[in-house]
Protein backbone atom coordinates (compact mmCIF):
# COMPACT_ATOMS: atom_id res chain seq x y z
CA UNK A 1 65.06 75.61 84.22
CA UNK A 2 66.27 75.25 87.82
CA UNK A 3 69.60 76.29 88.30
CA UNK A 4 69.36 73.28 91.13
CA UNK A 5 68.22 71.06 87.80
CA UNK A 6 70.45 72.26 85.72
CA UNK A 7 73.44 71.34 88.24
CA UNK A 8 71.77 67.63 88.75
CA UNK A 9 71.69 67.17 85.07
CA UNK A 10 75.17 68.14 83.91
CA UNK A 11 76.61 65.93 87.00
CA UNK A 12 74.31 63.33 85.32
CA UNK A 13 75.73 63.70 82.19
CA UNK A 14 79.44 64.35 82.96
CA UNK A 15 78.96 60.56 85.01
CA UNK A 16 77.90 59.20 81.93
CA UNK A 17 80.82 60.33 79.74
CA UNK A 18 82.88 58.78 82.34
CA UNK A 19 81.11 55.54 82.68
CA UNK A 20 81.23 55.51 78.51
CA UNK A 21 84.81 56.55 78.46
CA UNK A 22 86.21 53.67 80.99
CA UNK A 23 83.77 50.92 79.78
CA UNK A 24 85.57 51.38 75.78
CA UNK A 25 88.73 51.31 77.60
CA UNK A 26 87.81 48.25 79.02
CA UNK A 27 86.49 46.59 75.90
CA UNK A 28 89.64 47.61 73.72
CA UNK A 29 91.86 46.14 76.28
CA UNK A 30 89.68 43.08 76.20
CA UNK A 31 89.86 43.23 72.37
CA UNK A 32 94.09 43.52 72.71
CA UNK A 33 94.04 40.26 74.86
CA UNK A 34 91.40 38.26 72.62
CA UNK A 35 93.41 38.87 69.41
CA UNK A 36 96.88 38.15 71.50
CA UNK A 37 98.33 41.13 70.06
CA UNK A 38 102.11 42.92 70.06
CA UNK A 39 101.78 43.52 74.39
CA UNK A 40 102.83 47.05 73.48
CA UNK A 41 99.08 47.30 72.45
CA UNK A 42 98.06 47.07 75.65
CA UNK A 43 99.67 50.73 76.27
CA UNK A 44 97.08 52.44 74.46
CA UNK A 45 93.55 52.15 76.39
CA UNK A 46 95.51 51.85 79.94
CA UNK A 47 97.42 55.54 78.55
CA UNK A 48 93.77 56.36 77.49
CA UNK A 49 92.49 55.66 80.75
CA UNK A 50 95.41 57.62 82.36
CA UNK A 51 94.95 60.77 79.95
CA UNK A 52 91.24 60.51 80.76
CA UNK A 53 91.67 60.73 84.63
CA UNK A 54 94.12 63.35 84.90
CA UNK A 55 92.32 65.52 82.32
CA UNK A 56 88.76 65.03 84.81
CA UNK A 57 90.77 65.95 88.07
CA UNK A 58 92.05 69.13 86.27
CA UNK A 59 88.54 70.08 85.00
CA UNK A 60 87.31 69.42 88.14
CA UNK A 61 89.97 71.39 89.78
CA UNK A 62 89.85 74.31 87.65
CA UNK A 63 85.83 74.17 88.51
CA UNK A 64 86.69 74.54 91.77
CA UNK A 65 89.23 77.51 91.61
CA UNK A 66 88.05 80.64 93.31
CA UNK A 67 89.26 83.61 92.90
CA UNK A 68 89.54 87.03 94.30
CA UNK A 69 87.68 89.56 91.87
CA UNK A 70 88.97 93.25 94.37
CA UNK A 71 88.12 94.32 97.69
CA UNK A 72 87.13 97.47 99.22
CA UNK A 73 87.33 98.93 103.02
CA UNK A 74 85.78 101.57 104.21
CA UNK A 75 87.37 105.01 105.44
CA UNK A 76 84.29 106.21 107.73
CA UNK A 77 83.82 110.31 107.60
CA UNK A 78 86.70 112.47 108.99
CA UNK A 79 83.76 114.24 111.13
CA UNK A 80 83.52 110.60 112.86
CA UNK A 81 87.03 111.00 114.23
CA UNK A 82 87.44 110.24 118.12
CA UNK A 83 90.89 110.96 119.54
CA UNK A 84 92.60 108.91 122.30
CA UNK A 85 92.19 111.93 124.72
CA UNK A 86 88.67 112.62 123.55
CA UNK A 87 87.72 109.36 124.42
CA UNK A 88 88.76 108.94 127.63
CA UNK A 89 86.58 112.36 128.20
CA UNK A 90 83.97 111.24 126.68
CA UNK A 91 84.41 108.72 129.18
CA UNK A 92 84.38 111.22 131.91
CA UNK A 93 81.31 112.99 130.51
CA UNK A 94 78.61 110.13 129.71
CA UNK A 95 78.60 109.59 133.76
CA UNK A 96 77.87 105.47 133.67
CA UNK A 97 81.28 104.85 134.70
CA UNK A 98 83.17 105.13 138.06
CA UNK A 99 86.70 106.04 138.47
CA UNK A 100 88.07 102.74 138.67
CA UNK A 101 86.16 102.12 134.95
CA UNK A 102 87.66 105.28 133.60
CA UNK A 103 91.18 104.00 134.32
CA UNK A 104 91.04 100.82 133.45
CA UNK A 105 89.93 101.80 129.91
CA UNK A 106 92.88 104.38 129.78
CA UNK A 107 95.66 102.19 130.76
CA UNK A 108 93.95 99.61 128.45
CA UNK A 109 93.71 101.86 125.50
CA UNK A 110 96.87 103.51 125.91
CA UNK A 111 98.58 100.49 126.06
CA UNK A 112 96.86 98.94 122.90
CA UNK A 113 98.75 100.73 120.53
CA UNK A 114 96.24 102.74 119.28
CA UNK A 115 96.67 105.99 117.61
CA UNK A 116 94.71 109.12 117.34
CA UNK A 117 92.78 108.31 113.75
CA UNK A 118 90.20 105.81 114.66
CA UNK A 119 86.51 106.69 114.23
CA UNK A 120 83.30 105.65 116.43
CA UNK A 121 79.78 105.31 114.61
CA UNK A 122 77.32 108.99 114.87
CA UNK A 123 75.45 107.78 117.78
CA UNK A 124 78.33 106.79 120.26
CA UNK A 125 79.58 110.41 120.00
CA UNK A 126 75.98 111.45 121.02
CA UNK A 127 75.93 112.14 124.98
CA UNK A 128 74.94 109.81 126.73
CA UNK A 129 75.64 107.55 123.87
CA UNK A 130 72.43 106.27 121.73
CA UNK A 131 71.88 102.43 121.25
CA UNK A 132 68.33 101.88 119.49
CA UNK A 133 67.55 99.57 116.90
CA UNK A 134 67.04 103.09 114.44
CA UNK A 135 70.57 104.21 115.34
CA UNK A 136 72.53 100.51 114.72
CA UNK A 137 70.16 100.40 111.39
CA UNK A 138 71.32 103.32 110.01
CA UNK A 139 75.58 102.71 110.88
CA UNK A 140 74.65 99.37 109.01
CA UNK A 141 73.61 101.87 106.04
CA UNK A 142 76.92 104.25 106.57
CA UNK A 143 79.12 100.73 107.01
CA UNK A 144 77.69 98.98 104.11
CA UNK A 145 76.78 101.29 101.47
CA UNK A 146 79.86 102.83 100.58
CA UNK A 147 82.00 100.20 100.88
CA UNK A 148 80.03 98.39 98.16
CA UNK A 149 79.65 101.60 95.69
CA UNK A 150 83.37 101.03 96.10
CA UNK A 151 83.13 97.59 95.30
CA UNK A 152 80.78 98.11 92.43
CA UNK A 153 82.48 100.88 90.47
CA UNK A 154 86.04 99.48 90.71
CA UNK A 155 84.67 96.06 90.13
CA UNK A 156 82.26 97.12 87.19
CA UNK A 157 80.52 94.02 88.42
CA UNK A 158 76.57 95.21 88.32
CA UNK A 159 74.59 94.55 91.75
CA UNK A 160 72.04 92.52 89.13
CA UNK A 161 75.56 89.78 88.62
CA UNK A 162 75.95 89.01 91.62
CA UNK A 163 73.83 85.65 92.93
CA UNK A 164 74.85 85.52 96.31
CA UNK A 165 75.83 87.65 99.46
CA UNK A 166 77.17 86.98 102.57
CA UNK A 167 77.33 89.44 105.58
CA UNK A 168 79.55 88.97 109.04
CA UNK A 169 77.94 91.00 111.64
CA UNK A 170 78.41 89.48 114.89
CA UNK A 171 76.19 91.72 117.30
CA UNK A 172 73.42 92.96 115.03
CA UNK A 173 70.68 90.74 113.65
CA UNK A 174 67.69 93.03 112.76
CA UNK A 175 64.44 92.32 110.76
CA UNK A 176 64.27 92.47 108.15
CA UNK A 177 67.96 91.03 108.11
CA UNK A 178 71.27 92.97 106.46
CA UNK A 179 71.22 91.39 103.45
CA UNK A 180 67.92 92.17 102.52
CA UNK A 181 68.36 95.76 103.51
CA UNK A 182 71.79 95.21 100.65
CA UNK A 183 69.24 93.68 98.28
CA UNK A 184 67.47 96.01 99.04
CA UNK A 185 69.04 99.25 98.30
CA UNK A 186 70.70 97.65 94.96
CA UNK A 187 67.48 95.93 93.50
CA UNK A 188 69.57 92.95 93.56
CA UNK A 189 68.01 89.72 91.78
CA UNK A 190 65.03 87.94 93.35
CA UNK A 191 67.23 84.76 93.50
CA UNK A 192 70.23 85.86 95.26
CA UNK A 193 71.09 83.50 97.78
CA UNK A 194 71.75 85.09 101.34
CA UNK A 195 73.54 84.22 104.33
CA UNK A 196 73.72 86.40 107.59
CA UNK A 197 76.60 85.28 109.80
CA UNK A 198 76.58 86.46 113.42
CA UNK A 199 78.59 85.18 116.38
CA UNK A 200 81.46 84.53 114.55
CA UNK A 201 83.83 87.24 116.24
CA UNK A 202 86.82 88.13 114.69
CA UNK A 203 87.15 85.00 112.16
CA UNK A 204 84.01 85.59 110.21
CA UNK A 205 85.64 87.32 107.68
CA UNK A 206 87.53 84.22 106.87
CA UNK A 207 84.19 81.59 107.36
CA UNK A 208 81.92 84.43 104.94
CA UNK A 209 84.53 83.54 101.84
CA UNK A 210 84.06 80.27 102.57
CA UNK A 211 80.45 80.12 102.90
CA UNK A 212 80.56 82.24 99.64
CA UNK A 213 83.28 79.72 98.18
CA UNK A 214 81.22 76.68 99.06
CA UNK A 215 77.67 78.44 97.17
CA UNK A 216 79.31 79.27 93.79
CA UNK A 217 81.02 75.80 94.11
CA UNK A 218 77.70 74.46 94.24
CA UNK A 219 75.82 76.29 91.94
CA UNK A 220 76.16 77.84 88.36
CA UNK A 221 76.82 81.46 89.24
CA UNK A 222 79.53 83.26 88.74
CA UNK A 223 80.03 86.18 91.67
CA UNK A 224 79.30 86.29 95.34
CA UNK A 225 79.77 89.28 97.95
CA UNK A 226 81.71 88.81 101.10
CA UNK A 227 80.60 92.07 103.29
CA UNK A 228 82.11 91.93 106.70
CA UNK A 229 81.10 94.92 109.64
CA UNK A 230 80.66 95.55 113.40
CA UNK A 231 77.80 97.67 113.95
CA UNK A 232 78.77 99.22 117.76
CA UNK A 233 76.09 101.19 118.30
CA UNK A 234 74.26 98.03 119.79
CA UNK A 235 77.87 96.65 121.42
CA UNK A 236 78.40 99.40 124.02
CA UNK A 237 79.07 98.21 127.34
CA UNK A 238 77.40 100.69 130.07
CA UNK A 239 78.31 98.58 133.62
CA UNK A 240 81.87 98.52 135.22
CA UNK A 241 82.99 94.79 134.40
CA UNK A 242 86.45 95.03 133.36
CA UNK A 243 86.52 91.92 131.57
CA UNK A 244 83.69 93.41 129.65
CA UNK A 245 85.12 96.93 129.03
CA UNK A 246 87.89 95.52 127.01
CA UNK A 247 85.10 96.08 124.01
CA UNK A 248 84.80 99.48 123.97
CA UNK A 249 88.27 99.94 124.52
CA UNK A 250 89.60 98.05 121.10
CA UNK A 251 86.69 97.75 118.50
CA UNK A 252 86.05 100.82 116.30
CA UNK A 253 84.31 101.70 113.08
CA UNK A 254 85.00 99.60 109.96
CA UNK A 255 83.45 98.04 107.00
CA UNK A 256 85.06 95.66 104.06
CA UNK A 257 83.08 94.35 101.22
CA UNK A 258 84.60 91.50 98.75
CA UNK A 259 83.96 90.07 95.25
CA UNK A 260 84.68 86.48 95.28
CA UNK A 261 84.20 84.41 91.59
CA UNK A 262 84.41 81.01 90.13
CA UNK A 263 84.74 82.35 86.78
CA UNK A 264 89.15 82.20 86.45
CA UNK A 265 88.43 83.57 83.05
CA UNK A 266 87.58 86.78 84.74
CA UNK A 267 90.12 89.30 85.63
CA UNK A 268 91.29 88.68 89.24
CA UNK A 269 93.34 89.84 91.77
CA UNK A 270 94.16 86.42 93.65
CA UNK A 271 93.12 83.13 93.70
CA UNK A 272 92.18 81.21 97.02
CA UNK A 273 95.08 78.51 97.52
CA UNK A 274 93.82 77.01 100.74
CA UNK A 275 90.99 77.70 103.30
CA UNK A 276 91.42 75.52 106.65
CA UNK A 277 89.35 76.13 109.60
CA UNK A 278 89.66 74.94 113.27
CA UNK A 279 87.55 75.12 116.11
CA UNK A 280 87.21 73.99 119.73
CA UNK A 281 84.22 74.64 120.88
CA UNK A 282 83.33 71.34 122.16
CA UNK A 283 86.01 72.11 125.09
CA UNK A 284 83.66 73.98 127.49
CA UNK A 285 86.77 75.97 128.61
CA UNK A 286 87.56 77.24 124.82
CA UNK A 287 83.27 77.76 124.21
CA UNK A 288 83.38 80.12 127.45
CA UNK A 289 86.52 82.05 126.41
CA UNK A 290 84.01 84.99 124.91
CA UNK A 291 81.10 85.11 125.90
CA UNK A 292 78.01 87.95 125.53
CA UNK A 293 75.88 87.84 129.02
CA UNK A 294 74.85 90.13 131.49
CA UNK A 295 76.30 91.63 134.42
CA UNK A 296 75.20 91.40 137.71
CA UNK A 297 73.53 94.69 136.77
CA UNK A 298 71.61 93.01 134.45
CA UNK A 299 73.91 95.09 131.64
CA UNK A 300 74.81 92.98 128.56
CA UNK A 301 78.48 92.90 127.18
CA UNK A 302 80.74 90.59 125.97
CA UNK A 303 83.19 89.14 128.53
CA UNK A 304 86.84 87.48 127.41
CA UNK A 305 86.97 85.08 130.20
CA UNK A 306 89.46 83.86 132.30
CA UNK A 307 92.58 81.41 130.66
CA UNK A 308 91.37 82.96 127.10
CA UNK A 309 95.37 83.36 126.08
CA UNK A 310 96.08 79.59 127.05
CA UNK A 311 92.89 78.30 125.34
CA UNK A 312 94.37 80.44 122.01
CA UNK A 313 97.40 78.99 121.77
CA UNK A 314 95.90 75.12 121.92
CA UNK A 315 93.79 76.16 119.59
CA UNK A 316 96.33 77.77 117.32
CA UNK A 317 98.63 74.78 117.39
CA UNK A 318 95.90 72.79 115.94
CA UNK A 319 95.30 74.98 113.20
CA UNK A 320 99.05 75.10 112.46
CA UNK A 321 99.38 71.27 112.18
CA UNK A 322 96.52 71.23 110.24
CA UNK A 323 97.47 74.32 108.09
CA UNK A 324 101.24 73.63 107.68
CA UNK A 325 100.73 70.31 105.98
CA UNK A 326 98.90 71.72 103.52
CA UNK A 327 100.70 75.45 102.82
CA UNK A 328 104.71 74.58 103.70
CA UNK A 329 106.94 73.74 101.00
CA UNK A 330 108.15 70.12 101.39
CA UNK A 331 112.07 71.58 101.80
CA UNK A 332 110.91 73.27 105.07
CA UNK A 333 108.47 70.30 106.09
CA UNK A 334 111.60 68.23 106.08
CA UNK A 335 113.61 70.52 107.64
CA UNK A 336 110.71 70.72 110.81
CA UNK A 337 110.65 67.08 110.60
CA UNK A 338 114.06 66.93 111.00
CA UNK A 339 114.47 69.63 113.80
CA UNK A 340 111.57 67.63 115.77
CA UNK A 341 112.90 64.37 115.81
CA UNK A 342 116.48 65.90 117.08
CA UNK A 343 114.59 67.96 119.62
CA UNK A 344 112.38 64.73 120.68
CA UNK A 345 115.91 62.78 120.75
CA UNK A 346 117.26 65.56 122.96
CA UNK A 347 114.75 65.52 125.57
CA UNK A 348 114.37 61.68 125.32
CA UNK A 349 118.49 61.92 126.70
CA UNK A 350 117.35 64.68 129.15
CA UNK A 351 115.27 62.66 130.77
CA UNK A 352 117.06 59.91 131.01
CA UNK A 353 119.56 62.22 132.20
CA UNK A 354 117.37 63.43 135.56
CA UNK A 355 117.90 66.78 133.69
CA UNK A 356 114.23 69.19 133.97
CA UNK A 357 115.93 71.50 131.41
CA UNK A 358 114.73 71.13 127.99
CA UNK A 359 114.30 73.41 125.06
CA UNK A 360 111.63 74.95 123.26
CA UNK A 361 110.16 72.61 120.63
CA UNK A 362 111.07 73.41 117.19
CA UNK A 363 108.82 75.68 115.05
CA UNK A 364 107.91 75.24 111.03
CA UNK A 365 109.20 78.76 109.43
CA UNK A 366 105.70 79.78 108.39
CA UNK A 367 107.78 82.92 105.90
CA UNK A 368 108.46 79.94 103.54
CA UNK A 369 105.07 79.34 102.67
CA UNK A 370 103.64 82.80 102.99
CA UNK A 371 105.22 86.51 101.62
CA UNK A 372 102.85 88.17 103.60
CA UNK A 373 100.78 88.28 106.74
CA UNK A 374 97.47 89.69 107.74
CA UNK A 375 96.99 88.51 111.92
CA UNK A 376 94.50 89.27 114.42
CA UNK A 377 94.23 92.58 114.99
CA UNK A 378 93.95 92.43 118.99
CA UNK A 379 96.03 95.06 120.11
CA UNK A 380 99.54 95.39 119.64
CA UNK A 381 100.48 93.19 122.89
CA UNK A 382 99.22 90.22 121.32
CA UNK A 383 99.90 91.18 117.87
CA UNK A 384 103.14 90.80 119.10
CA UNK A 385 102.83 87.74 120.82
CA UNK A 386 101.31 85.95 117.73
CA UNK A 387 104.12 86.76 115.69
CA UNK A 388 106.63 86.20 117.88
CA UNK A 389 105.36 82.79 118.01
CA UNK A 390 104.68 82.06 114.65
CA UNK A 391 108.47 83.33 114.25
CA UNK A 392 107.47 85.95 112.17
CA UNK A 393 110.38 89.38 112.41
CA UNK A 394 109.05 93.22 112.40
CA UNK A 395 107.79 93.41 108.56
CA UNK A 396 105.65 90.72 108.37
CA UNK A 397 103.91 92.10 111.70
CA UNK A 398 103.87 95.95 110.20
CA UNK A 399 100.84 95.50 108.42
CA UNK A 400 98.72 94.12 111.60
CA UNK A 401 100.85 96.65 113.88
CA UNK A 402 99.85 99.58 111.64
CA UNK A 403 96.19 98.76 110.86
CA UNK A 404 95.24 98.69 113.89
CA UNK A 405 96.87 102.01 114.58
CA UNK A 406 95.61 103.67 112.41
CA UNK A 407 91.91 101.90 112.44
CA UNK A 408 91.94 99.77 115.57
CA UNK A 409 90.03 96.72 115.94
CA UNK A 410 87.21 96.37 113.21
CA UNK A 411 86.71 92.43 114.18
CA UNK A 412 85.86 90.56 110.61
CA UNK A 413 86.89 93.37 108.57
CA UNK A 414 90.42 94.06 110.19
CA UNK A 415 92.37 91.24 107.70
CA UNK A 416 91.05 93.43 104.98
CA UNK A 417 92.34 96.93 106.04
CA UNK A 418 95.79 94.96 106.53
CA UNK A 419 95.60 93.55 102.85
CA UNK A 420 94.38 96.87 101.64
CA UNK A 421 97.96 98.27 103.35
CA UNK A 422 100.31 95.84 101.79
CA UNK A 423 98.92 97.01 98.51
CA UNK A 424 98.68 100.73 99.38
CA UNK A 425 102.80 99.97 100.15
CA UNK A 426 103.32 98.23 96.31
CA UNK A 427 104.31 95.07 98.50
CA UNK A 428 102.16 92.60 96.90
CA UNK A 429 103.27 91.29 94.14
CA UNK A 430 102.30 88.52 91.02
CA UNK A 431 103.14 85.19 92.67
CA UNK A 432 103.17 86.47 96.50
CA UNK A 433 101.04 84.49 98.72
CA UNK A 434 99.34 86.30 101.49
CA UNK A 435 98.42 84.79 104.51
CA UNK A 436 94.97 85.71 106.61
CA UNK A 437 94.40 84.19 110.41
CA UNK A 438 91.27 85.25 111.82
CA UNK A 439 90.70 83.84 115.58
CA UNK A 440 86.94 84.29 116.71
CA UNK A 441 84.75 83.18 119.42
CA UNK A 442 83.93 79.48 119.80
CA UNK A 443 87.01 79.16 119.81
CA UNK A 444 87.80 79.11 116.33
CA UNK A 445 90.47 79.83 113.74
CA UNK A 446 90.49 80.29 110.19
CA UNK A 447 92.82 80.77 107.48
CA UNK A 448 92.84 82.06 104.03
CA UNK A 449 95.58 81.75 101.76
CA UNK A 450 95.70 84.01 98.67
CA UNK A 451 97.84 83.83 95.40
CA UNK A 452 98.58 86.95 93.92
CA UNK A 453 98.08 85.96 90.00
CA UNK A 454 97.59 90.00 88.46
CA UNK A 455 100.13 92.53 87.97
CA UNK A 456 100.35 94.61 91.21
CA UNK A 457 99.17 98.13 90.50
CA UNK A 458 101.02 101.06 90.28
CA UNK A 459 101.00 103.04 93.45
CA UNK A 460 103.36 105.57 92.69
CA UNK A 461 100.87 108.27 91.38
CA UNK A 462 98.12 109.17 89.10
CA UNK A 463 94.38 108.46 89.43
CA UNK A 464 94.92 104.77 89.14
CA UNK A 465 97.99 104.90 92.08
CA UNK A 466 95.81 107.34 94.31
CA UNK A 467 92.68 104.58 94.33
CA UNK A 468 94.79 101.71 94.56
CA UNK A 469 95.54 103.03 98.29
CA UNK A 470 92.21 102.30 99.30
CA UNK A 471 91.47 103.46 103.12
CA UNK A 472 94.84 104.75 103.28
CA UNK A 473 95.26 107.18 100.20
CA UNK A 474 95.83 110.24 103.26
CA UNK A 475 98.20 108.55 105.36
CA UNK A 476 100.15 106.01 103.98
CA UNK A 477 103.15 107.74 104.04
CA UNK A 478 103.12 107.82 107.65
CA UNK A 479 103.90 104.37 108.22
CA UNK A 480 105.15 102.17 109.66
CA UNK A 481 105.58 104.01 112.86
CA UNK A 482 107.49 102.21 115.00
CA UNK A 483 106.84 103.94 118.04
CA UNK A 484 103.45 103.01 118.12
């Protein structure tokens, strides 16, 4: 039968129960009344009724649980490695750039808070640099590929369970698409559903778990795959727009893949607490923040325009509103509340007062609704900005910070690599809640709020410790560095 059937008819028939269950409620309440019995009698189909809803809205909550089966990130080849200073020579040598390129990518670079660990894709390191569709196909097979052998074996969750897939790629839509060349490789059913996402930027990560959220919701399945990747080979930028250089300077090679399930009976890591997302793209000022066109060369990049720090922060205090009333605690919502109307009464006086001076307006403590944070990972400037106003102190910054360090920018996948270090540093444990903000193109932001409901593994040693660190079993005890 149809899984599509199938779904109509239990709906159908879970209605029915419900129509059944109030309609005797109403006829023994009717019967109370008609033999003008003890009122106390009345109690027991209105509590019948009462048992009946609440015991609905939990089934229908627990149906809609999702939870977070284990994750995996990539750690590309050592061989792959590409050193601050052998950049910028590689710079030097492919001989598309001018001077003036050349140093704008250095100061931007060194200023970035990068370190000296990141990796490019094979044909980037080829000079000049290679960008065909063969060469992006086969980084999707070196992103994708491992990461989900990962997935798979830690997971033992066969390929053949899982009934739908979801990729984030925002540059690279070939034919056939990535998820068939996925399905492909793992002779994955003939009805998996699949969804490529492109576009997104930075937040797709975020909108993939909820597209993957929304299908198991929806259907009766039981896993879905979250696999988030830039593929660069086909984002190079060859011209000397600074505004589009910015690319090259930040993004590097990455790949996360995730195992999302309805199925609470399963073991999992976390369960999803709360997904909001936000965008503004109807404001033509916020849709043209980032935007891929082409030079006056005729070269195509991707261009951050002008204002793009002014259109984030609207856009983030929309998400926040939205967010906070759903994630803070109710002490600290009264606490804001209370802060606000003080601050409102203050400036109110102020005014009245001729006085221009005013204060800064009050700000929700976002560490009482979160232990831990996974931000944009833009650079350490605006890593650092972010926090700073979301009020957030050095620690819950580290894991952004030090991610992109060691990794740099790996758009969707970057929230992952930060997760992946908060366990690799025994941080996370059963009943922390872990925050994820993507911001993306569009404009758009997303959040994902995770509840840590297993025991937190042991990362002190032994097989199980060593694979628990993830993409930073070589290196974690190098961080944080603090002179990054």
């Amino acid at each position: 039968m149809d899984v599509a059937h199938k779904d109509h008819l239990r709906a159908a028939f879970h209605g029915l129960l419900g129509a059944v269950a109030l309609l005797l409620c109403v006829l023994a309440e009717a019967l109370v009344f008609a033999l003008q019995r003890s009122m106390t009698l009345y109690l027991v189909p209105v509590s019948a009724m009462l048992l009946l809803c609440r015991y609905s809205r939990r089934r229908r909550a627990a149906g809609g649980s999702i939870g977070l089966v284990d994750f995996s990130c990539l750690k590309p080849p050592r061989r792959l490695r590409l050193p601050v200073a052998g950049l910028i020579e590689h710079f030097n040598l492919i001989g598309c750039f001018d001077g003036g390129s050349i140093e704008f990518m250095a100061n931007a670079i060194n200023s970035s808070g990068m370190g000296n660990e990141t990796y490019f894709p094979p044909a980037l390191h080829y000079l000049p640099p290679a960008s065909t569709h063969a060469h992006a196909v086969q980084e999707a097979h070196m992103l994708f590929f491992p990461a989900l052998d990962d997935l798979f074996a830690k997971t033992r969750v066969p390929p053949s369970a899982v009934a739908a897939l979801v990729v984030n790629c925002s540059g690279f839509c070939p034919a056939p698409s990535l998820t068939a060349i996925i399905a492909n490789r793992y002779g994955m059913r003939a009805d998996v559903k699949t969804f490529n996402l492109s576009g997104m930027g930075c937040s797709a990560g975020s909108v993939g778990v909820d597209v993957a959220a929304g299908v198991l919701r929806a259907h009766a399945m039981s896993y879905a795959v979250v696999v988030s990747a830039e593929i660069l080979t086909v984002g190079w930028y060859f011209g000397k727009d600074h505004g589009k250089l910015l690319l090259n300077c930040n993004f590097r090679t990455g790949c996360s893949a995730v195992l999302v399930t309805n199925n609470m009976a399963a073991p999992v890591k976390y369960r999803l607490v709360n997904m909001t997302r936000t965008n503004t793209t109807a404001n033509d000022r916020s849709y043209r923040a980032g935007y891929r066109e082409e030079d006056d060369e005729g070269i195509t990049g991707f261009t951050l325009g002008h204002g793009v720090g002014r259109m984030v922060s609207e856009l983030l205090r929309a998400h926040l509103v939205k967010l906070s009333l759903s994630i803070l605690p109710w002490r600290e919502k009264a606490r804001y509340t209370a802060a606000l109307l003080v601050s409102m009464r203050r400036r109110g006086q102020d005014k009245l007062a001729g006085s221009s001076v005013s204060g800064a307006a009050p700000m929700p403590d976002f560490r009482a609704a979160a232990d831990h944070f996974c931000l944009p990972s833009s650079g350490k400037p605006m890593i650092l900005r972010l926090g700073k106003g979301l009020g957030l102190g050095e620690r819950e910054m580290e894991a952004a910070l030090m991610a992109f360090h060691r990794f740099g920018n790996q758009s969707a996948a970057a929230l992952w690599y930060q997760l992946a270090y908060l366990e690799a540093k025994g941080r996370v444990r059963k009943g922390d809640t872990v925050w994820q903000l993507g911001i993306g193109s569009g404009l758009k932001a997303n959040s994902l709020v995770w509840e840590r409901v297993a025991v937190a593994d042991d990362v002190a040693g032994g097989r199980a410790g060593r694979n628990a660190l993830g993409p930073w079993m070589d290196c974690i005890h190098q961080y944080p560095m603090w002179d990054t």
